[in-house]
N, C-alpha and C. Protein backbone atom coordinates (compact mmCIF):
# COMPACT_ATOMS: atom_id res chain seq x y z
N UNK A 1 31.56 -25.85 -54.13
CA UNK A 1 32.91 -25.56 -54.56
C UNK A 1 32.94 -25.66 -56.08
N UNK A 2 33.63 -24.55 -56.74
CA UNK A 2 33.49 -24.82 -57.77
C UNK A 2 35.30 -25.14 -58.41
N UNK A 3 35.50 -25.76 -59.43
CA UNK A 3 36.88 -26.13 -59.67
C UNK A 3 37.12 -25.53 -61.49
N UNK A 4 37.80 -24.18 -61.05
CA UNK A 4 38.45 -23.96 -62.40
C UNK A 4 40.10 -24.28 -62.91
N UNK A 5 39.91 -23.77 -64.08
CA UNK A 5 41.43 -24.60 -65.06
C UNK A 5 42.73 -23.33 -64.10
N UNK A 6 42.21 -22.40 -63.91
CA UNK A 6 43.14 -21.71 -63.56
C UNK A 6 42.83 -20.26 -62.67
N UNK A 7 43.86 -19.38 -61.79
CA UNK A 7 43.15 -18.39 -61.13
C UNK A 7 42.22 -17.27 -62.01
N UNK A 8 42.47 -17.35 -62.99
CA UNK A 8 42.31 -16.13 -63.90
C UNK A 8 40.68 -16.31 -64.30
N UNK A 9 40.32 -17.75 -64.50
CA UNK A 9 39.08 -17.97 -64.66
C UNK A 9 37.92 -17.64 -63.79
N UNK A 10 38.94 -17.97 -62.08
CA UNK A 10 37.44 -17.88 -60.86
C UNK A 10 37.96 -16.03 -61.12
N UNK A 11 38.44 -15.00 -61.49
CA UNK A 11 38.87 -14.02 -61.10
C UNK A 11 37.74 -13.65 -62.57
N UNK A 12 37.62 -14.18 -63.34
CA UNK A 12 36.61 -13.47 -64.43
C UNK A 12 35.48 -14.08 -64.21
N UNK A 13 35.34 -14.86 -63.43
CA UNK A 13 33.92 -15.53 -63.15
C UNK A 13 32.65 -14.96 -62.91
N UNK A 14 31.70 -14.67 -63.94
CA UNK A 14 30.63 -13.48 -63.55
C UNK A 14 29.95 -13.77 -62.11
N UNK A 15 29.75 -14.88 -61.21
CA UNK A 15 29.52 -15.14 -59.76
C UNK A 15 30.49 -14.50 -58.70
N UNK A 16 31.90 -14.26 -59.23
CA UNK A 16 33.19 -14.32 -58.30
C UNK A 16 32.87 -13.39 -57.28
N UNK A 17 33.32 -13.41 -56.53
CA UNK A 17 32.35 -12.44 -55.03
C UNK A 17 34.25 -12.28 -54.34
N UNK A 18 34.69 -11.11 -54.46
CA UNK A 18 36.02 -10.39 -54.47
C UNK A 18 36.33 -11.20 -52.44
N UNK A 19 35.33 -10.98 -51.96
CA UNK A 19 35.95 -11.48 -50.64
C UNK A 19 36.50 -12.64 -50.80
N UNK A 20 35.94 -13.71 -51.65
CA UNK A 20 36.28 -15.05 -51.20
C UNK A 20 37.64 -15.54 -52.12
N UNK A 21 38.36 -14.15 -52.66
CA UNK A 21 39.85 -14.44 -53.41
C UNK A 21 40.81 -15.28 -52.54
N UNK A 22 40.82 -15.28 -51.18
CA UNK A 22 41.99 -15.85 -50.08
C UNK A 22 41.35 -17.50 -50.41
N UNK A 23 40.50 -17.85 -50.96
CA UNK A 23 39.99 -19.42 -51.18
C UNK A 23 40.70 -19.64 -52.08
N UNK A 24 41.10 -18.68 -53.11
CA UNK A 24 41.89 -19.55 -54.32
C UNK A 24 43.52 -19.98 -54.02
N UNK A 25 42.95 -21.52 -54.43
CA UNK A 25 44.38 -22.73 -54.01
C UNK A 25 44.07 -23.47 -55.14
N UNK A 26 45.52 -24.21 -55.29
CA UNK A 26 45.02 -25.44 -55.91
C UNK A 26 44.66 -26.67 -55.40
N UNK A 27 44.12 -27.67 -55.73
CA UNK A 27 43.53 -28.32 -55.44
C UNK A 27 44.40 -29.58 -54.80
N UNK A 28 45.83 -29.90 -54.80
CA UNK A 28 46.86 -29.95 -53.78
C UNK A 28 46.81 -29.36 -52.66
N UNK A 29 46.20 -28.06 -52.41
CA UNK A 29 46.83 -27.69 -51.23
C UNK A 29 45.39 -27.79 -50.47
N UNK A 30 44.48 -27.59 -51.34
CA UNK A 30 42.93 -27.86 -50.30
C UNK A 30 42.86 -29.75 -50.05
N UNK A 31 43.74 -30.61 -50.85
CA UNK A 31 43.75 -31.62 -50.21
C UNK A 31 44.47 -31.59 -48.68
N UNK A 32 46.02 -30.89 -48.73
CA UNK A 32 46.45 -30.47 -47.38
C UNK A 32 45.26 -30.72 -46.62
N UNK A 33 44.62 -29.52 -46.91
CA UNK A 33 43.77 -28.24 -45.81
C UNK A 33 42.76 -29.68 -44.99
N UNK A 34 42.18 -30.26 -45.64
CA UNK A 34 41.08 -31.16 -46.04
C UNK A 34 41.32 -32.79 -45.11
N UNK A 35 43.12 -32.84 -45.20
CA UNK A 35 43.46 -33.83 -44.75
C UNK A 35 44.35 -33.96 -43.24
N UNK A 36 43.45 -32.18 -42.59
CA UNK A 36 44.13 -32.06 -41.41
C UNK A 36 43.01 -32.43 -40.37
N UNK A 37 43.78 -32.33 -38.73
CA UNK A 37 43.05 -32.88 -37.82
C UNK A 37 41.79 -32.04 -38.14
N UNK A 38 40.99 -30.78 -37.89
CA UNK A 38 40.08 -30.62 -38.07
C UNK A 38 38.93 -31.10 -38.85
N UNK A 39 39.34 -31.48 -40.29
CA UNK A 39 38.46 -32.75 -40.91
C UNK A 39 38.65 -33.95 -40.36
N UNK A 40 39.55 -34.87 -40.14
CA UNK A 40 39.95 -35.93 -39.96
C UNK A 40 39.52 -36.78 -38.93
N UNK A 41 39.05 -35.69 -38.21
CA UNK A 41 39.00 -36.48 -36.76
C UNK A 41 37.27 -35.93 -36.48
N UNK A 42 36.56 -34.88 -37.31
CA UNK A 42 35.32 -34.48 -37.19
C UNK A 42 34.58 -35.62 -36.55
N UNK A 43 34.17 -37.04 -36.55
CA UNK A 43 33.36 -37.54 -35.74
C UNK A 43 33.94 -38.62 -34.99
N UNK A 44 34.81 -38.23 -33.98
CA UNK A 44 35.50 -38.25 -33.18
C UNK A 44 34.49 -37.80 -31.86
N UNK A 45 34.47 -38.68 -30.88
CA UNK A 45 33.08 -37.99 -29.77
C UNK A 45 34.44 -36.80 -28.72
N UNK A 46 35.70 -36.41 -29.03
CA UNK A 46 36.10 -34.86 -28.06
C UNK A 46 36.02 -34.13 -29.53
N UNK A 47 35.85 -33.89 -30.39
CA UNK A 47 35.98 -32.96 -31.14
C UNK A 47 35.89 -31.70 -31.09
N UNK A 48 34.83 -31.61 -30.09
CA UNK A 48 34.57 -30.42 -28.98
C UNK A 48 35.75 -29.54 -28.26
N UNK A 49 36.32 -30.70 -27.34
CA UNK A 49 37.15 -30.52 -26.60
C UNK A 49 38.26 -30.58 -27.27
N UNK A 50 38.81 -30.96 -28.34
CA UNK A 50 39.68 -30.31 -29.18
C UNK A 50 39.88 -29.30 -30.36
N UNK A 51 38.71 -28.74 -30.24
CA UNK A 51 38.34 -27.61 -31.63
C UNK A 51 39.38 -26.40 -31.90
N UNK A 52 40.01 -26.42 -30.64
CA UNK A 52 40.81 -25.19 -30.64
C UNK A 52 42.18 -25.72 -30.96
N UNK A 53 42.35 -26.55 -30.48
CA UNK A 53 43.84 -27.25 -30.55
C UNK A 53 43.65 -27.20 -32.37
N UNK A 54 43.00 -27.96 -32.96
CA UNK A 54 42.42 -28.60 -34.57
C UNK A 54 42.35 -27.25 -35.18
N UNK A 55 41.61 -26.51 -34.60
CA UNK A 55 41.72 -24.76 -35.39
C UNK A 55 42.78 -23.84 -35.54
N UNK A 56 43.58 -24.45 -35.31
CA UNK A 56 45.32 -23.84 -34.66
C UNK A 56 45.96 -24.44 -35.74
N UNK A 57 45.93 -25.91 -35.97
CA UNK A 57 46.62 -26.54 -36.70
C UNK A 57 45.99 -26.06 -38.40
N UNK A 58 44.65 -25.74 -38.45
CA UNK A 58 44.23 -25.67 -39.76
C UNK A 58 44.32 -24.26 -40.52
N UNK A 59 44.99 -22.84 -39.42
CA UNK A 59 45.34 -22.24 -39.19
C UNK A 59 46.44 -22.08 -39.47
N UNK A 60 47.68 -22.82 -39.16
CA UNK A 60 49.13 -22.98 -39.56
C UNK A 60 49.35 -23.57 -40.86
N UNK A 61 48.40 -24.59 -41.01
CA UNK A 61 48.34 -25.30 -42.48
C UNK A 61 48.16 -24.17 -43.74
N UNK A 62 47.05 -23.50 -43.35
CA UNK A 62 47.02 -22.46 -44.12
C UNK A 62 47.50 -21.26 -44.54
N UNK A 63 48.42 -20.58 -43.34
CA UNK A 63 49.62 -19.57 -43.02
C UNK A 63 51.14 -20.82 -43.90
N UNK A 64 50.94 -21.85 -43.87
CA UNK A 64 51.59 -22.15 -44.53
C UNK A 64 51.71 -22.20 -46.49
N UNK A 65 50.70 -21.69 -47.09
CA UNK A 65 50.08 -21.58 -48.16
C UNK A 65 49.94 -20.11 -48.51
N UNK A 66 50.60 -19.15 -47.40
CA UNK A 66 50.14 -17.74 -47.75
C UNK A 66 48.71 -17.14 -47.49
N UNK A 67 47.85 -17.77 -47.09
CA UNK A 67 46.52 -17.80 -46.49
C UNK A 67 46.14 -17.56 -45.08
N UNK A 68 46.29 -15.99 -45.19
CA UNK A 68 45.65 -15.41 -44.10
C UNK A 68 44.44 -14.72 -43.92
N UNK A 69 44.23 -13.99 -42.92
CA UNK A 69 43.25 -12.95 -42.78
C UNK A 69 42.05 -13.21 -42.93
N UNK A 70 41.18 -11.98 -42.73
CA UNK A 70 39.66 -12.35 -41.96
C UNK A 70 38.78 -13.28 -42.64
N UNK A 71 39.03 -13.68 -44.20
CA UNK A 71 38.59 -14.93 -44.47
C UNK A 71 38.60 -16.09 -43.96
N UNK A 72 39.51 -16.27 -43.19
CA UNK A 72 39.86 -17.45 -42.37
C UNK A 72 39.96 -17.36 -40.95
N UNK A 73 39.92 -16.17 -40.90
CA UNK A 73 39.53 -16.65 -39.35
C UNK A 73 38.90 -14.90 -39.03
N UNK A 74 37.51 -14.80 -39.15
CA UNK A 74 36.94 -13.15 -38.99
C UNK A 74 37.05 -12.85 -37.71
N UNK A 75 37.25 -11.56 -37.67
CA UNK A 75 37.28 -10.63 -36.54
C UNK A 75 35.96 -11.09 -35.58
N UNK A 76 36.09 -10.90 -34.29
CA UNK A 76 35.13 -11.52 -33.24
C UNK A 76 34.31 -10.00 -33.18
């Protein structure tokens, strides 16, 4: 992960790779992202058995941020 001052920087970034634009947040909101059941509960022995429930929620967390589409969740 890399952490710039602002969007404009990862957007001139000679690495910047145009798919991964739906990643740019600030670093508030990837605490959100970061501090939902899907991290939180990772070694947890159902984690398994709740992956979908946890992928739903990290899913909404992120539809809550304006963060959609096949970056986040690709076509099957």
């Amino acid at each position: 992960m890399n952490l710039f001052r602002s969007e404009e920087d990862v957007l001139n970034w000679e690495h910047f790779d145009p798919i991964s634009e739906q990643s740019i947040m600030p670093v508030a909101n990837w605490a959100k992202v970061f501090s939902g059941p899907l991290f939180r509960n990772r070694l947890q022995p159902d984690i398994f058995a709740k992956r979908r429930e946890y992928s739903i929620e990290f899913v909404k967390t992120l539809a809550g941020f304006g963060k959609s589409g096949n970056f986040w969740v690709p076509d099957k």
